[in-house]
Each structure stands twice: as C-alpha cells, then as structure tokens.
N, C-alpha and C. Protein backbone atom coordinates (compact mmCIF):
# COMPACT_ATOMS: atom_id res chain seq x y z
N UNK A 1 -22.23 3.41 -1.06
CA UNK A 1 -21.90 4.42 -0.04
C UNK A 1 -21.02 3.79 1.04
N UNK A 2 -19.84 4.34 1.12
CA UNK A 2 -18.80 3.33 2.34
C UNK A 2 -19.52 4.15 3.96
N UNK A 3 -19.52 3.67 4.77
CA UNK A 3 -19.78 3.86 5.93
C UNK A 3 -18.56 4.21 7.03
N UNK A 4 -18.86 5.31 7.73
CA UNK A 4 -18.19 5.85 8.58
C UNK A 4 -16.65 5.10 8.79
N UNK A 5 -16.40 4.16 9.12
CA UNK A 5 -15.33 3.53 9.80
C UNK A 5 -14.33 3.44 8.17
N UNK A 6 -15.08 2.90 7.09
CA UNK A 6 -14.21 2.95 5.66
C UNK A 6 -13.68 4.89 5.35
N UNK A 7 -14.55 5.48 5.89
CA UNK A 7 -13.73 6.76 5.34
C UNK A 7 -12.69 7.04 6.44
N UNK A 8 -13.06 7.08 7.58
CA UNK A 8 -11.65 6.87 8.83
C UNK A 8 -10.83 6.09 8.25
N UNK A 9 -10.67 4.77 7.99
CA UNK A 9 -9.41 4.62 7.17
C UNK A 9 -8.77 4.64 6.37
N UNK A 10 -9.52 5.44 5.35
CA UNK A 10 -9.15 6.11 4.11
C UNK A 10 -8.23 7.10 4.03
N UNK A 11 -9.17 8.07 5.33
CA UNK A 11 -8.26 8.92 5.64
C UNK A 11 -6.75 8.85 6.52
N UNK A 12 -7.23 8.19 7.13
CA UNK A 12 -5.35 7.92 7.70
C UNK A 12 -4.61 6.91 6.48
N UNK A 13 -5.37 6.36 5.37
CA UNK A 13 -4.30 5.94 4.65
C UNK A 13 -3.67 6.86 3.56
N UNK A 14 -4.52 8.29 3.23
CA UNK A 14 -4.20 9.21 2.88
C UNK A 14 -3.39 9.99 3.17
N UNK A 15 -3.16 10.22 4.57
CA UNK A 15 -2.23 10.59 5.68
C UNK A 15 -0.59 10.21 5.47
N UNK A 16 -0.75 8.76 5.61
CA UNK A 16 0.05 7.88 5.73
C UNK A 16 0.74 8.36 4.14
N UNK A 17 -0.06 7.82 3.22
CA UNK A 17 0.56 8.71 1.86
C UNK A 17 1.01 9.25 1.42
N UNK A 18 0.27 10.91 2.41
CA UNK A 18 0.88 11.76 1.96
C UNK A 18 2.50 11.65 2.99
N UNK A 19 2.71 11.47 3.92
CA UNK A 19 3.73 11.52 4.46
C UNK A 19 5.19 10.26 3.91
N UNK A 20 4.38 9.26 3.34
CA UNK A 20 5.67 8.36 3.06
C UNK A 20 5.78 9.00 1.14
N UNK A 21 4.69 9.02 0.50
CA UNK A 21 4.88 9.01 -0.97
C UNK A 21 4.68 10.77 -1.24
N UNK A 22 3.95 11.38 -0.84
CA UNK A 22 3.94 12.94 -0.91
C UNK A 22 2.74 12.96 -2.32
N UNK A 23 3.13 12.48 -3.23
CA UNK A 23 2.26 13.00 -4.76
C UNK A 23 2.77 11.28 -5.27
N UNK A 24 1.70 11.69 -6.24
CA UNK A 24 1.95 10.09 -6.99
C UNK A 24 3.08 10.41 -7.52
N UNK A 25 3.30 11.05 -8.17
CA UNK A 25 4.99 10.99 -8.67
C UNK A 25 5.75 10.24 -8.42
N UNK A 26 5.84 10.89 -6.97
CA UNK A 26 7.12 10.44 -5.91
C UNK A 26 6.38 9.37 -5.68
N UNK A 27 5.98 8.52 -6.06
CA UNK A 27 5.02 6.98 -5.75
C UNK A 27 6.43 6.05 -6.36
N UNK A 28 7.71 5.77 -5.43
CA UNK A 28 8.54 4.97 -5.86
C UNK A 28 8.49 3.35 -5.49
N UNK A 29 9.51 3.04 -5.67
CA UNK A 29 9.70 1.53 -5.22
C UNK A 29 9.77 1.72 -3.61
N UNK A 30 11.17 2.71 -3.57
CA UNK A 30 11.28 2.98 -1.88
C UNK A 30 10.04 3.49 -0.66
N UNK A 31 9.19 4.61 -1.56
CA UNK A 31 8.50 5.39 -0.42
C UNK A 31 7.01 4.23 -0.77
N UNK A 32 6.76 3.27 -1.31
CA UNK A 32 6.02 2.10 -1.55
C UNK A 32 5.90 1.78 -0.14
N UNK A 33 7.41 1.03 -0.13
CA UNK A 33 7.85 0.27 0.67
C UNK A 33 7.18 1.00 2.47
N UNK A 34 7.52 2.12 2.37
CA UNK A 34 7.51 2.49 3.62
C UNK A 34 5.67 3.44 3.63
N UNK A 35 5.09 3.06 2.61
CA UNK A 35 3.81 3.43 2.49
C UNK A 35 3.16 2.42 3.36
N UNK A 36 3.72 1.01 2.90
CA UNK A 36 2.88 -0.38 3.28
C UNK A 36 3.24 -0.80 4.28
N UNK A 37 4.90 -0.10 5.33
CA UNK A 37 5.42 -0.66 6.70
C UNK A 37 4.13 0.64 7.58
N UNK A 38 4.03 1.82 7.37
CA UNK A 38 3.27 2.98 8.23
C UNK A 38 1.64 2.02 8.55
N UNK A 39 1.38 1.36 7.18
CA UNK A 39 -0.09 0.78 7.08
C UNK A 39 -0.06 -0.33 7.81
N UNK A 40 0.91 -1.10 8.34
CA UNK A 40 0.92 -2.03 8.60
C UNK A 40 1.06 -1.55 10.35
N UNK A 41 1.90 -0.99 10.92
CA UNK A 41 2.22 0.08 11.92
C UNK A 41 0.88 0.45 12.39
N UNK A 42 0.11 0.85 11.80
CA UNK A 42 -1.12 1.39 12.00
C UNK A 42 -2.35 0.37 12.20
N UNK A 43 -1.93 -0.62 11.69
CA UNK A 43 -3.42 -1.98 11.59
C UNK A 43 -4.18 -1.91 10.54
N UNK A 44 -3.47 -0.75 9.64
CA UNK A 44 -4.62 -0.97 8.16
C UNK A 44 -4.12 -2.53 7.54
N UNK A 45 -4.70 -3.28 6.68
CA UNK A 45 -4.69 -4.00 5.39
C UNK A 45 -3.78 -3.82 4.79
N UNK A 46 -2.42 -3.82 4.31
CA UNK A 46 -2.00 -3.59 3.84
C UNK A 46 -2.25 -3.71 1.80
N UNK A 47 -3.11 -4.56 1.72
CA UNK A 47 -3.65 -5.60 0.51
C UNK A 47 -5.24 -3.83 0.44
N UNK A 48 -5.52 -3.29 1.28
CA UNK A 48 -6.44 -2.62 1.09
C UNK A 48 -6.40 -1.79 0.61
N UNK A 49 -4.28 -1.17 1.42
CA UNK A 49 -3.58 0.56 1.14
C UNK A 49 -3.55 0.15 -0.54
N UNK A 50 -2.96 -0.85 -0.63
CA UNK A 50 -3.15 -1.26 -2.16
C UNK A 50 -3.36 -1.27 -2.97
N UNK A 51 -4.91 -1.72 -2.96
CA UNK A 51 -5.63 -1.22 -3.91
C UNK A 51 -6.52 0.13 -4.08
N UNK A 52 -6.12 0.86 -3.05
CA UNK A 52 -6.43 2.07 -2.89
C UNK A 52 -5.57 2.68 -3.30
N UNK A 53 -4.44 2.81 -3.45
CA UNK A 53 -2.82 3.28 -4.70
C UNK A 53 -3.57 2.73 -5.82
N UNK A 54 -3.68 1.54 -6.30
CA UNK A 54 -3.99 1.02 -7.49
C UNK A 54 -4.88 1.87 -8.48
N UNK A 55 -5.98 2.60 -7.95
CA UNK A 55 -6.86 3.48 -7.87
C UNK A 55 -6.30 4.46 -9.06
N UNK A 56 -5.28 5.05 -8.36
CA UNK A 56 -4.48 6.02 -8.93
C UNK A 56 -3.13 5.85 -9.67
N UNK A 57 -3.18 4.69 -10.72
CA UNK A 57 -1.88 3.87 -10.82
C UNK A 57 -1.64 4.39 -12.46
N UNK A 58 -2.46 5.27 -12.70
CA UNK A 58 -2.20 6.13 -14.10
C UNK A 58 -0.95 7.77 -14.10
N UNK A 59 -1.23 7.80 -12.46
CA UNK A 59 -0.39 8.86 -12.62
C UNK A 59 0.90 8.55 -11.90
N UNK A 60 0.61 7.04 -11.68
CA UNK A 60 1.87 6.79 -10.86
C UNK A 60 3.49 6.26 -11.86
N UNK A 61 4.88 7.33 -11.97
CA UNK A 61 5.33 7.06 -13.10
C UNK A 61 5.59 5.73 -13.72
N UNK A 62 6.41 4.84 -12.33
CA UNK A 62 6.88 3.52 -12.70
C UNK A 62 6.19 2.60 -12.04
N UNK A 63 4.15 2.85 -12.92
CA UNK A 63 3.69 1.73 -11.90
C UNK A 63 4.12 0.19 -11.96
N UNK A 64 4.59 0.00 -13.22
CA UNK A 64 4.77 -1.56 -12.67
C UNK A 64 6.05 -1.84 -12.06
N UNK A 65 7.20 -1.25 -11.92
CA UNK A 65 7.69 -1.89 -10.78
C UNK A 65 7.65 -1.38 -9.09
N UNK A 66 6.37 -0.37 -9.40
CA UNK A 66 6.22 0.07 -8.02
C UNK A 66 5.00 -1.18 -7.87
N UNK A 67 4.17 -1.49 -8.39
CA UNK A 67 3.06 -2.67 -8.00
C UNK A 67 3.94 -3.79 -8.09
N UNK A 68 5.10 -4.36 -8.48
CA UNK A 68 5.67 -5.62 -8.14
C UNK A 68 6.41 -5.41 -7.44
N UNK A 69 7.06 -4.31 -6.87
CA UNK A 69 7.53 -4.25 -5.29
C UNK A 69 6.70 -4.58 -4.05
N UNK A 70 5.48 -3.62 -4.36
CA UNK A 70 4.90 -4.01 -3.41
C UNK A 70 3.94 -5.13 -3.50
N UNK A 71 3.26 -6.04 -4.23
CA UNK A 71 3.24 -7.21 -4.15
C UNK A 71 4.07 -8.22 -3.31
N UNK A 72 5.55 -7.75 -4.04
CA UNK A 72 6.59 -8.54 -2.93
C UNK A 72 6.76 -8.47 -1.73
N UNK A 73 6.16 -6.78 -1.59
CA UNK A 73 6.49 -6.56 -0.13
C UNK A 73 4.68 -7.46 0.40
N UNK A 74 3.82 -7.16 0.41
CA UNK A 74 2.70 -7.89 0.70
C UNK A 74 2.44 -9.45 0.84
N UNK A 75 3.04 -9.80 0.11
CA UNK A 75 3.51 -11.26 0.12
C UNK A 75 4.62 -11.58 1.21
N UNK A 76 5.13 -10.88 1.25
CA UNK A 76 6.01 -10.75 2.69
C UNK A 76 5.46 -10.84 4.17
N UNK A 77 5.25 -10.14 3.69
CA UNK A 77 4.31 -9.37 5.07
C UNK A 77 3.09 -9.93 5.70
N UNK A 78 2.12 -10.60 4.84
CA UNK A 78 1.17 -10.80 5.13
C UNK A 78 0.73 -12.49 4.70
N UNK A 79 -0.23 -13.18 6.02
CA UNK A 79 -0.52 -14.51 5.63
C UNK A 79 -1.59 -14.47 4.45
N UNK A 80 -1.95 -13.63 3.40
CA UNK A 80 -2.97 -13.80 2.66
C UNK A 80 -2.05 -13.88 1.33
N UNK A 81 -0.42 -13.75 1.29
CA UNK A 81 0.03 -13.24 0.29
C UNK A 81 0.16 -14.44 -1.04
N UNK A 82 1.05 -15.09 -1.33
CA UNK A 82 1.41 -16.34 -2.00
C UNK A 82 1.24 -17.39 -1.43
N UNK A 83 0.22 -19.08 -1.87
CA UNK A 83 0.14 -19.80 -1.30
C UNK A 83 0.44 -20.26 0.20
N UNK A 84 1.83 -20.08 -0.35
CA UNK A 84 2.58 -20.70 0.92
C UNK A 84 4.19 -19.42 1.23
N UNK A 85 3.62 -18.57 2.14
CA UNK A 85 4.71 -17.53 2.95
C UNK A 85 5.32 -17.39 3.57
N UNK A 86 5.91 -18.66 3.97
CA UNK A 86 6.71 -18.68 5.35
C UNK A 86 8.32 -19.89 4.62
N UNK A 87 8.56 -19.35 4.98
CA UNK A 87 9.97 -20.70 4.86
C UNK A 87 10.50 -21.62 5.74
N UNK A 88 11.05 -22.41 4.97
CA UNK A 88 11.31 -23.43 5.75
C UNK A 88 12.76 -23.36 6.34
C-alpha cells in the first residue's frame, strides 16, 4: 500500500505526463526528454518518473529508443547516473 505522499507524486507525475507526452503513443524521444526536464523542475526523481513510464513500456511505440534516450538523459542529469558523470 504506497502512502499518502507516494500517491501526491504520482499524481503530479501523471500531470506532468499528461502535459509533456499526452498518451503513450506520443511517448517519443522528444516529449521523453521534456517529461524528465518538468520532473526534474518539480523535485520529482527523475530515475522514479522512470520507472513509472517503464510500467507502461508495452504500449509505448518506440520503447527502446525512448528508454535509451532517457537513460541518457538521466545519466545526464543526475549524480546517481553512470559511475562517473561529470567531465573533465
């Protein structure tokens, strides 16, 4: 059973969803991208919006290069991503 504060951010990552991706369909490389900048904007996890897409990654058309975009973009973005994320 998730507790109060997990469905609050469920729901604004649903939000967030529906406004950057609309339907899984439209679940592209681009509206990815700007799925995981709104989540990030907001203070969600981005690694969380994630696997909460992942969820639904059967109806999503081109999931694998929409999940290795955003990997890339997560790895970007975030200190949890690839070993070592920062350049020299």
């Amino acid at each position: 059973m998730a507790n109060t504060n997990d469905l609050t951010i469920q729901r604004k990552i649903e939000n967030i969803f529906n406004n950057t991706c609309g339907t899984w369909q439209n679940c592209t490389e681009s509206s990815i991208q700007s799925f995981l900048e709104q989540c990030q904007e907001h203070n969600i996890d981005s690694q969380y919006c994630m696997s909460w897409v992942e969820q639904h990654k059967a109806q999503i058309p081109d999931w694998s290069t929409v999940s290795k975009v955003s990997l890339d973009w997560v790895n970007e973005h975030t200190s949890t991503g690839s070993p070592i994320s920062f350049t020299e």
